[in-house]
Protein backbone atom coordinates (compact mmCIF):
# COMPACT_ATOMS: atom_id res chain seq x y z
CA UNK A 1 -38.84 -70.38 8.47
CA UNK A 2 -37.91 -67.63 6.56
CA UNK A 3 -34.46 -67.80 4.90
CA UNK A 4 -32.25 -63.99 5.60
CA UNK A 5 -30.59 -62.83 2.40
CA UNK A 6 -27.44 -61.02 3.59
CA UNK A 7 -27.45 -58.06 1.34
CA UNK A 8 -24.15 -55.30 1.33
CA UNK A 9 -25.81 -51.96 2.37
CA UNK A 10 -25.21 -49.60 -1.06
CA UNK A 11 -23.18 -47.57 1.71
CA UNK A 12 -20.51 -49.90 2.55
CA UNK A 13 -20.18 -50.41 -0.63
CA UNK A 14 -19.51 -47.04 -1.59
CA UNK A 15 -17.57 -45.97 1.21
CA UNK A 16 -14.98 -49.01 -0.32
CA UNK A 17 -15.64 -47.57 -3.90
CA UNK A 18 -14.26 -44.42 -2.99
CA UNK A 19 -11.17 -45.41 -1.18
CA UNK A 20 -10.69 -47.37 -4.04
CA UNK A 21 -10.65 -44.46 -6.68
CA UNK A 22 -8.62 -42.23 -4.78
CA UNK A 23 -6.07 -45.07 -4.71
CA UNK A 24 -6.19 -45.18 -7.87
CA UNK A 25 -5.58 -41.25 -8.53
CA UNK A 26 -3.72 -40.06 -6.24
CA UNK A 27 -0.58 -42.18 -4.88
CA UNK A 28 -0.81 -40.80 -0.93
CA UNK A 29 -4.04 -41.63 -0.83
CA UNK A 30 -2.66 -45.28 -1.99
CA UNK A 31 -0.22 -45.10 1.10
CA UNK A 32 -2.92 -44.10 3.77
CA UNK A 33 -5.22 -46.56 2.43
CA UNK A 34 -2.83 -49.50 2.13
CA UNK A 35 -1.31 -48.43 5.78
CA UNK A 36 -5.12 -48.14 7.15
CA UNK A 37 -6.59 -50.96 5.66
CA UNK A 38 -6.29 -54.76 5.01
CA UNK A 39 -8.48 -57.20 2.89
CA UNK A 40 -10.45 -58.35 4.64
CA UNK A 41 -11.88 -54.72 5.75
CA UNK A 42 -13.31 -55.05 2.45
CA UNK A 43 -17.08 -56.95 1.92
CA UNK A 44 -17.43 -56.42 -1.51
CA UNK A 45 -15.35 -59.41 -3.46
CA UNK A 46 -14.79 -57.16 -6.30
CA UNK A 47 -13.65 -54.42 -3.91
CA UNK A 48 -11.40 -56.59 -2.01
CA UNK A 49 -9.89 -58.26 -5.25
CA UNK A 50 -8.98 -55.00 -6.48
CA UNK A 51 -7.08 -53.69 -3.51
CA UNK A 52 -4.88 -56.64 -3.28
CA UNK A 53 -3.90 -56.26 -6.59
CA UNK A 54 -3.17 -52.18 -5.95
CA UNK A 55 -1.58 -53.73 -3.09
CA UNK A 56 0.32 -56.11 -5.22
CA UNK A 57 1.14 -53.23 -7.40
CA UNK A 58 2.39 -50.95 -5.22
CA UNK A 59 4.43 -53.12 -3.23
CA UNK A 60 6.64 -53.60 -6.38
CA UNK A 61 7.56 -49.84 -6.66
CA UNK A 62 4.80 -48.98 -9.63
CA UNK A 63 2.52 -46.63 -9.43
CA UNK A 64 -1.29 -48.58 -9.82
CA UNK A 65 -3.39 -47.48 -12.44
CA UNK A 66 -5.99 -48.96 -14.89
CA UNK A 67 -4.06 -50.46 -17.49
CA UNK A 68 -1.66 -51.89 -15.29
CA UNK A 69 -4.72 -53.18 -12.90
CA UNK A 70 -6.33 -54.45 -15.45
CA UNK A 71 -2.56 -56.37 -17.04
CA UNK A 72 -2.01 -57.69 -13.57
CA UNK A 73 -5.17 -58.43 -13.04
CA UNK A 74 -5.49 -61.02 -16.08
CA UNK A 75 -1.77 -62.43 -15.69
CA UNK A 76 -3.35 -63.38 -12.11
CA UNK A 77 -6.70 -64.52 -12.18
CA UNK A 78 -8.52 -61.64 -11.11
CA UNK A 79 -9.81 -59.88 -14.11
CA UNK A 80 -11.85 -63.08 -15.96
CA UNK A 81 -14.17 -61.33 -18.07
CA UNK A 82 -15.07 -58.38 -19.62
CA UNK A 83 -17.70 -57.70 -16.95
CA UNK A 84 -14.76 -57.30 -14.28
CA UNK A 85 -13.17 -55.19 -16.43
CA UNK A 86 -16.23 -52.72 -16.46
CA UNK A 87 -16.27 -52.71 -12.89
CA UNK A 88 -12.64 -51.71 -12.68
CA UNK A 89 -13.29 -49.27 -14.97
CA UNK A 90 -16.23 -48.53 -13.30
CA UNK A 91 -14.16 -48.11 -9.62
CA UNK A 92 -12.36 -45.37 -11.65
CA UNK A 93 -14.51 -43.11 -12.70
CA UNK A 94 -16.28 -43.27 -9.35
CA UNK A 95 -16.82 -39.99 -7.32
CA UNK A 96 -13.43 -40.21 -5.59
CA UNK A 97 -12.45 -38.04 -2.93
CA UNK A 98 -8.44 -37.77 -2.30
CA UNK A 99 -8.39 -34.98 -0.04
CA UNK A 100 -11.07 -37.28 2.52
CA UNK A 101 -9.07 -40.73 2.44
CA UNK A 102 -8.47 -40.44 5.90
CA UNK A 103 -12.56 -40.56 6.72
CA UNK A 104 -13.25 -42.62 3.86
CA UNK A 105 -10.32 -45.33 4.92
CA UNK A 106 -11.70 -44.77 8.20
CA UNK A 107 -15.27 -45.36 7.13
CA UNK A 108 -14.52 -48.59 5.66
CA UNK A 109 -12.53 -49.51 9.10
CA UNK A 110 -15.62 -48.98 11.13
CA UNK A 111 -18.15 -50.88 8.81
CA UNK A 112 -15.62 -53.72 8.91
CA UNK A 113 -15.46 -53.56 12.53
CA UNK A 114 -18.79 -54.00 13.30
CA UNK A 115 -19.33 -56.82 10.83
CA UNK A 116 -16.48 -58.49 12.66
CA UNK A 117 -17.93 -57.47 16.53
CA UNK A 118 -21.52 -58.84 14.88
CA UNK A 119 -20.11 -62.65 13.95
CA UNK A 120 -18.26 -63.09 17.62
CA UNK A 121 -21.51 -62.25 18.91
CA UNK A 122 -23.14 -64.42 16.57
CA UNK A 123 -20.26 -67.31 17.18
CA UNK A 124 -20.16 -66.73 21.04
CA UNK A 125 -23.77 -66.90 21.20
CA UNK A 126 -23.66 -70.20 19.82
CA UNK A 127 -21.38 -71.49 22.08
CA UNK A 128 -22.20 -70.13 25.30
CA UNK A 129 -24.36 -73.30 26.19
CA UNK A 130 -21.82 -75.62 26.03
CA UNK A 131 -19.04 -73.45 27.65
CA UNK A 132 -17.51 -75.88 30.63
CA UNK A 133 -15.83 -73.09 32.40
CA UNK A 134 -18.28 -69.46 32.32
CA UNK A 135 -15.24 -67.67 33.85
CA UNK A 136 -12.76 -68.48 31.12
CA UNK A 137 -15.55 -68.30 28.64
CA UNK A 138 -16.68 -65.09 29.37
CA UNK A 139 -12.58 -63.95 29.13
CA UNK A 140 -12.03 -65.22 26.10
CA UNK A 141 -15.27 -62.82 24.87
CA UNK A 142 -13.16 -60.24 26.58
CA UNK A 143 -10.22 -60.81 25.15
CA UNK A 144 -11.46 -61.37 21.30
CA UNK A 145 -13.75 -57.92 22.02
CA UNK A 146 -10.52 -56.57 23.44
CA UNK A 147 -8.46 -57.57 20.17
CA UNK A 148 -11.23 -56.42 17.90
CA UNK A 149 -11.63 -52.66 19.69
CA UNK A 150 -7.62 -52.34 19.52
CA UNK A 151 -6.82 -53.46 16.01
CA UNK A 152 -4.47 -55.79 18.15
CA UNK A 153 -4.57 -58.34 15.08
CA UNK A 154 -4.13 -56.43 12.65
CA UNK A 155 -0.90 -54.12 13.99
CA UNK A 156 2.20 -54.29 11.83
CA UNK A 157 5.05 -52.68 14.80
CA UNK A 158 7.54 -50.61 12.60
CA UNK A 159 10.80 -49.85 14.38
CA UNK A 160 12.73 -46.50 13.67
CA UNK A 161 15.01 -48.83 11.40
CA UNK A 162 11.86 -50.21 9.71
CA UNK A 163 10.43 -46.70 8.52
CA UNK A 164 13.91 -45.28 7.88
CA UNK A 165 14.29 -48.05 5.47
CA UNK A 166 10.64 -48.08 3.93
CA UNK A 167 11.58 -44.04 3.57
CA UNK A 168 14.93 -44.27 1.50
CA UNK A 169 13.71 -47.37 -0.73
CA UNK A 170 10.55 -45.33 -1.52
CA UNK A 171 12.56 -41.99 -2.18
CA UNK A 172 15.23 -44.14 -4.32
CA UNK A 173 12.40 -45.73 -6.53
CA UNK A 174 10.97 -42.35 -7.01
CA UNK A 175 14.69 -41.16 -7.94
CA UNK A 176 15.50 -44.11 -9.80
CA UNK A 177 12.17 -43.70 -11.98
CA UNK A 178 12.68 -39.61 -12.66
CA UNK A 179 16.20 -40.73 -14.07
CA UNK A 180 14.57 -42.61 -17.04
């Protein structure tokens, strides 16, 4: 039997790379991306590590960039060697594309999406033979399909309050940090 190497298609890959530069330039694309996306929409370990440390970043008022990346990245276990560093740098200088975060954040949605419909086929299909009751079965398919196809799972419900908040502690921190 032969063995199936799972390989990252170069445009998944990219697609991540990209949303990952402009994050890295440009500070609304950091806000679509980080309100868009979560972790594990990301395939590429190296992609995913660094946007939960621009997350991390971020969510403490500063502004991500390469040094601090790259800081943060050592103080937490992220950044081992000086091969990781490349690739940050590397993430960077990549073609990035600001003004198309939306597709690009978008892009990266889609990909994950269909790696994530692929495994419940893959895990349903495995299970189908042994399912007691094909009724309930067959609406739990429904219902994990159903999740999947409505980013049920992955909602974060923001009152009024909520955003009002977010708002004025973002506009403070940016008032606070022109003081200085």
């Amino acid at each position: 039997m032969q063995h199936r190497q799972n390989k990252i298609d170069p445009k998944t890959l990219d697609a991540e790379k990209r949303v990952l530069s402009s994050m890295l330039h440009i500070e609304s694309a950091c806000v679509k991306a980080l309100t868009a996306l979560k972790e594990d929409d990301f395939i590429g370990k190296t992609n995913r590590d660094i946007f939960l440390l621009i997350q991390a970043i971020y969510e403490t008022g500063r502004t991500p960039t390469v040094p601090l990346l790259l800081q943060e990245g050592l103080k937490l276990g992220y950044i081992t060697d000086i091969k990781k560093k490349e690739e940050v740098q590397a993430i960077y200088d990549f073609e990035q594309d600001h003004q198309n975060i939306d597709y690009w954040a978008l892009e990266v949605k889609k990909i994950s999406k269909s790696r994530k419909a692929k495994q419940l086929l893959r895990d349903y299909y495995n299970k189908i033979d042994g399912a007691e009751d094909i009724d309930q079965f067959i609406a739990d398919v429904g219902d994990n399909f159903f999740d999947l196809a409505t980013d049920r799972n992955d909602e974060d419900v923001l009152t009024g309050t909520d955003i009002c908040l977010l708002a004025q502690d973002i506009i403070t921190e940016r008032v606070e940090k022109y003081k200085e």
